[in-house]
Every structure is written in C-alpha cells, then in structure tokens.
Protein backbone atom coordinates (compact mmCIF):
# COMPACT_ATOMS: atom_id res chain seq x y z
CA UNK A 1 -5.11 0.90 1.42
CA UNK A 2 -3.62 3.05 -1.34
CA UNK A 3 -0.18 3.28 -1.82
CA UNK A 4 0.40 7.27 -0.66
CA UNK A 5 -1.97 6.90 2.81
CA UNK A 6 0.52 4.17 3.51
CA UNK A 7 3.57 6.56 3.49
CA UNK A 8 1.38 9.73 5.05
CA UNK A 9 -0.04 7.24 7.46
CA UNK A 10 3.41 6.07 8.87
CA UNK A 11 4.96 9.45 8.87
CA UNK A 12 2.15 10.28 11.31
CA UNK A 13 3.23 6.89 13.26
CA UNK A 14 7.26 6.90 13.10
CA UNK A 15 8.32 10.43 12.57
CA UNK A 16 9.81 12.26 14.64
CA UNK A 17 10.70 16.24 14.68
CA UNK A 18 14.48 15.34 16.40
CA UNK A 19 14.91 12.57 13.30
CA UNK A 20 14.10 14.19 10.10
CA UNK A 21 16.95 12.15 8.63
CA UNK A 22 14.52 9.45 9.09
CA UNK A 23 11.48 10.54 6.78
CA UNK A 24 12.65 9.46 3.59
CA UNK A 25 13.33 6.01 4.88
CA UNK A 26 9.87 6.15 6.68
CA UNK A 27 8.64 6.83 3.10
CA UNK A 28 10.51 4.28 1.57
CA UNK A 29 8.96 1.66 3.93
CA UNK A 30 5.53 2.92 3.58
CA UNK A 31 5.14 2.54 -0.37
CA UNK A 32 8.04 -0.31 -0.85
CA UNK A 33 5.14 -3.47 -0.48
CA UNK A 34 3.47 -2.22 -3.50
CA UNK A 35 6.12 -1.37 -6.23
CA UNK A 36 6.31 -4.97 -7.09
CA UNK A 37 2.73 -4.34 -8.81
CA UNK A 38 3.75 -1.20 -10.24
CA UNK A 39 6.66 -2.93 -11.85
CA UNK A 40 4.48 -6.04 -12.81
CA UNK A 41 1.75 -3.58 -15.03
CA UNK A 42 4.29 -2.13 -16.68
CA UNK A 43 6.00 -4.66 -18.08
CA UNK A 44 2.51 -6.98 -18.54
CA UNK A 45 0.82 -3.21 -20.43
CA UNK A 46 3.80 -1.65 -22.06
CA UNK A 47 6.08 -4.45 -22.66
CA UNK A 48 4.33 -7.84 -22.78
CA UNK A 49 1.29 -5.34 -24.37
CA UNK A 50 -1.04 -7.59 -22.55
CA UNK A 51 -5.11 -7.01 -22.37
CA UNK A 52 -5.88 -5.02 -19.27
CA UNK A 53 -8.27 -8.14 -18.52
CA UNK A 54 -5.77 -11.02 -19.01
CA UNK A 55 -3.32 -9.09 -17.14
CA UNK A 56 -5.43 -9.38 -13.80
CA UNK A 57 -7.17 -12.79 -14.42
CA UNK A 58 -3.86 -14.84 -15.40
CA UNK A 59 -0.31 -13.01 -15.45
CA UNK A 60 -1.02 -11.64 -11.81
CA UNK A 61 -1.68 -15.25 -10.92
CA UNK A 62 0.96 -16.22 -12.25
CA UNK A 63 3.54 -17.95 -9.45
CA UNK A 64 6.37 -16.03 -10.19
CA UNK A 65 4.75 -12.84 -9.93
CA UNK A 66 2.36 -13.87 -6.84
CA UNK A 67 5.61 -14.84 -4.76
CA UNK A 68 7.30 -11.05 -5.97
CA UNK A 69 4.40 -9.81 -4.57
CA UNK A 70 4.01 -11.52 -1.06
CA UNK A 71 7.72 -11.21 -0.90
CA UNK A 72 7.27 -7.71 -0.56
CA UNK A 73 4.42 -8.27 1.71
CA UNK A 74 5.75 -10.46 4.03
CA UNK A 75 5.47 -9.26 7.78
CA UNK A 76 8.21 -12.65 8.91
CA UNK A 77 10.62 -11.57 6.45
CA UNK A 78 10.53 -7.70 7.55
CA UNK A 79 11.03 -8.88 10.92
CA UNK A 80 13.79 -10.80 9.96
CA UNK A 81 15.21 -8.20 7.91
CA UNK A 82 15.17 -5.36 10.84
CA UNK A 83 16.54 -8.18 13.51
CA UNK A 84 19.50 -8.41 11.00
CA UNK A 85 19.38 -4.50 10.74
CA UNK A 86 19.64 -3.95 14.33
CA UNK A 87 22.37 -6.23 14.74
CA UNK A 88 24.86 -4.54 12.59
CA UNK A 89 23.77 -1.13 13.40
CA UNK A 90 21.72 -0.25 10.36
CA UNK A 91 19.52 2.50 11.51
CA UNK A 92 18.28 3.65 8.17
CA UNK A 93 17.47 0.30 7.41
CA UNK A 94 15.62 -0.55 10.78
CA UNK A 95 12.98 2.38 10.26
CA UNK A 96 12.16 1.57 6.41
CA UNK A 97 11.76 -2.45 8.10
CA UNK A 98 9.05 -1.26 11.02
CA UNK A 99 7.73 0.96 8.06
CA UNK A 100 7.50 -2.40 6.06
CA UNK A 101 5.58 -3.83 8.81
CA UNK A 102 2.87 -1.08 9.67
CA UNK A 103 2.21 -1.36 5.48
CA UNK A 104 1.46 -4.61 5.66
CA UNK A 105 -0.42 -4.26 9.08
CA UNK A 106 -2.37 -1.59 7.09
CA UNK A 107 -3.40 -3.52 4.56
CA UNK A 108 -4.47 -6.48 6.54
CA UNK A 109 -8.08 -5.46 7.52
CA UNK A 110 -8.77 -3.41 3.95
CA UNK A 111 -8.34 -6.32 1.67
CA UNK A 112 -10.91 -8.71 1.28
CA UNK A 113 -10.99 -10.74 -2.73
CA UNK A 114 -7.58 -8.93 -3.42
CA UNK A 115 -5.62 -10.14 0.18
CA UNK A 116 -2.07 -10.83 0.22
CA UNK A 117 0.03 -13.22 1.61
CA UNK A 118 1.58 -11.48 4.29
CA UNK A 119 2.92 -14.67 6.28
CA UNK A 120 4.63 -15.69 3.17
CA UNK A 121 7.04 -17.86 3.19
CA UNK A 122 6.05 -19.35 6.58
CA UNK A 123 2.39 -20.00 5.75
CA UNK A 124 0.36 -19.00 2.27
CA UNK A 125 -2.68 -17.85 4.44
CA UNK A 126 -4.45 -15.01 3.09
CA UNK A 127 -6.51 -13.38 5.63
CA UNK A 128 -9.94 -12.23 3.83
CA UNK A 129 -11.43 -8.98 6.22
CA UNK A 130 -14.93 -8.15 5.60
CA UNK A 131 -14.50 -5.10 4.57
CA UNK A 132 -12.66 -3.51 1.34
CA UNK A 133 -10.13 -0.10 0.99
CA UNK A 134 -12.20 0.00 -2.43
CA UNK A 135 -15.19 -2.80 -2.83
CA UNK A 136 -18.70 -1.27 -2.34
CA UNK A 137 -19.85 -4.68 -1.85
CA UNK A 138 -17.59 -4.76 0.93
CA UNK A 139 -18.37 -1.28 2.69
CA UNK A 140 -15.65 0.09 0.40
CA UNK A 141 -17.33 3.69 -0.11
CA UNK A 142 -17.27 3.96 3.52
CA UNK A 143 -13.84 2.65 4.62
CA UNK A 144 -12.59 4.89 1.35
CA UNK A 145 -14.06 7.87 2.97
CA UNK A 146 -12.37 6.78 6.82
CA UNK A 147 -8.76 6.58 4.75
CA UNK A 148 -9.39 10.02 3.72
CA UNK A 149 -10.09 11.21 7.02
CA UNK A 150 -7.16 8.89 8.57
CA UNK A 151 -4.89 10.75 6.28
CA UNK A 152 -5.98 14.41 6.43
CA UNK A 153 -5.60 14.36 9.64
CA UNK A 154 -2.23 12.78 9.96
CA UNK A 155 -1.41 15.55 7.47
CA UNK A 156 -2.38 17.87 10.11
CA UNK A 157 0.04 16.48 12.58
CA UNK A 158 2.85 15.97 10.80
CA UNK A 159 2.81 18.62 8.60
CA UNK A 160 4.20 21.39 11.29
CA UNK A 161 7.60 19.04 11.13
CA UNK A 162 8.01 18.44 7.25
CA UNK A 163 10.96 21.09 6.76
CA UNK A 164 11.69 20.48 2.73
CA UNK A 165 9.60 22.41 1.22
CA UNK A 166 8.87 19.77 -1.46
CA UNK A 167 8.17 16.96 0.90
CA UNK A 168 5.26 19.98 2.17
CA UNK A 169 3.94 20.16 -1.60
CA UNK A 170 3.78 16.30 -1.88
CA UNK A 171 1.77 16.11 0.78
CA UNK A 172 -0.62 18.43 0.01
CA UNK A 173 -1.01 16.92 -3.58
CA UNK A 174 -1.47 13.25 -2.24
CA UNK A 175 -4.43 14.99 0.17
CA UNK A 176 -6.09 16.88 -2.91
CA UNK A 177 -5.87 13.80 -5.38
CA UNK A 178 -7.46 11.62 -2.53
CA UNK A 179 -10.42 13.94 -1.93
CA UNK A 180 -11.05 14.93 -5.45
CA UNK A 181 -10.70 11.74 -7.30
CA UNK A 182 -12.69 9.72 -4.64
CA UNK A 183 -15.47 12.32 -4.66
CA UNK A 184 -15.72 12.22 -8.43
CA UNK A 185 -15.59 8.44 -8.98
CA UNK A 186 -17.78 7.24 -5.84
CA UNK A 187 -20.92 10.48 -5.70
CA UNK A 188 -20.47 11.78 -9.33
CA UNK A 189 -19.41 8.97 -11.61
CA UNK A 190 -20.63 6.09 -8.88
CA UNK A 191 -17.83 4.01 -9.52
CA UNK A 192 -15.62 2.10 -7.18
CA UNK A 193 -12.36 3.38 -5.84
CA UNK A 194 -11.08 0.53 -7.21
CA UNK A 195 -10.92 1.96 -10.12
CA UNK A 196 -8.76 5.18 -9.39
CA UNK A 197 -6.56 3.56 -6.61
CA UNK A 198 -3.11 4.23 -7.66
CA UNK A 199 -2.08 0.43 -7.30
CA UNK A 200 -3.05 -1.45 -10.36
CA UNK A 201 -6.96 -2.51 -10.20
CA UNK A 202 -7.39 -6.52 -9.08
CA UNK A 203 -9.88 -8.70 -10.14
CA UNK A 204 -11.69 -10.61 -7.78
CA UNK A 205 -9.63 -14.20 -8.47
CA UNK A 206 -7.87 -14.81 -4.97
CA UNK A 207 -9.55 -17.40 -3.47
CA UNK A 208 -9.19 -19.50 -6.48
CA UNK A 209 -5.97 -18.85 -7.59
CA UNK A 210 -4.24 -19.65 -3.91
CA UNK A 211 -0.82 -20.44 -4.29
C-alpha cells in the first residue's frame, strides 16, 4: 500500500473527534514502517550515487539494510513496544504502536515479489499474497484502483473532524495526487503504479534474496 493511504487509512480506523491530540501520533504510526526505505534511497542515489538498478537488485538486499527494514515492519516488536507503552503510561506512544500494527496489517495482503518480513525477528517468513498494491501481473491495476476508493472515502469520514486547517489541505493533496497520478500512469501512459508509488520502486528479487 502506499505510504499516505496508510496514514489516511488509520485516521479513518483510530481517530477519534474527543482525541485530536492523538492524530499526529496516528500519523506517525501510519507512515513510520516505510521511512527506513526513504532513508535507504537517499543515501544509496544521492550519497553512495548508486545506479537506480543496482540500488534495487543488490544494496536493498543487502543484510543490513533488509533487517532496517523488517525492523520497522515487525508486527512482534510493535506489540512489544505498546505492552511496554502501556505499562508506564505512554499514551502517545501506545496509539503510534497500534498505528504500527494496522501498517503492517495493511501491507500484508498487497505485497506479493516485494513482501516484508513482518514476523521479524521471531521468524524471517515473508508472506507472498496473490495480489499486488502495484503489479499488473498481480491484479495491481485493480487493487490500485480499490486503495483509491478505500481512501477517498475514509477522507470523507474523517474529514468533518480534522480541525487544523493544514492537516485539511494535506489531505486533500494526498487524495488528488492518488487519483491523478494513478489515472495518468495506469489508462494514459499504461504503466504500473509501481512506478509512481511514493515508496522507492522494488525489483522483483525477494524470493531469492531471503534473509
């Protein structure tokens, strides 16, 4: 799934109008799984300077950077996390942990070549769905077009309770990049939404690069 649905998405799930303190953590939780990637391109593109190509088929394989990334993935360490949370009364910190959790949940049945370890450290099982947030060989066009609709219309519930005036605009942008971008790259350019999701594109390497 990409990396905004997951924060609109679980606003929809966790918010709540009498807890608008909460939102931001909510947030947090929703798009902290994937900054580990974000960090990873940058440094492999603007610092290493590595080929887009070698960056997916070997630093991303790389163990260091595979264990970063189901670290951040892990659904047994966000449980373990938010158990320590709720025992010394960290509030904040409990709702970006369940957050943690539903992004990983999320991702679980939309990642089939690209799956992550989300057991990790417990087990380094990576459970390959059928079906793709992006692959058109995996119904990607399809399930790219559901996450749309999934995320409009949590927009429409959860919009009414947004009070910053920014958080409103953000919204709204992450709605209108969605449908624009994935109508342009999947019915005018016919390409897959691989390509525009705003988490780093993966190459297709997972099942032989287990670690």
């Amino acid at each position: 799934m990409n990396t905004p649905s997951h924060a609109i998405i679980n606003l929809a799930l966790l918010a709540k109008p009498q807890l608008p303190q909460a939102n931001l953590a909510i947030v947090i939780g929703g798009v902290l799984p994937d900054i580990p990637i974000f960090i990873f391109y940058f440094w492999a593109k603007f610092i290493v300077r590595l080929p887009e190509a070698k960056i997916w088929s070997e630093a991303y394989y790389q163990p260091l950077i595979q264990n970063f990334v189901a670290t951040f993935h892990s659904i047994p360490l966000a449980i373990i996390l938010l158990l320590i949370s709720y025992y010394f009364g960290w509030e904040i910190m409990q709702v970006i942990c369940i957050s943690l959790v539903l992004h990983s949940l999320g991702d679980l049945p939309v990642h089939n070549n690209d799956a992550h370890r989300h057991f990790f450290p417990l087990s380094n099982y990576r459970f390959i769905s059928p079906i793709s947030y992006w692959d058109p060989k995996h119904y990607g066009t399809i399930v790219a077009l559901i996450e749309i609709l999934l995320v409009f219309l949590a927009t429409l519930w959860i919009f009414p309770s947004i009070n910053s005036g920014i958080g409103k605009v953000l919204i709204v942008l992450v709605n209108i990049f969605m449908v624009v971008v994935i109508f342009i790259f999947i019915f005018v350019l016919k390409l897959s939404p691989k390509n525009f999701s705003l988490k780093p594109p993966f190459l297709t390497h997972i099942r032989q690069h287990k670690i």
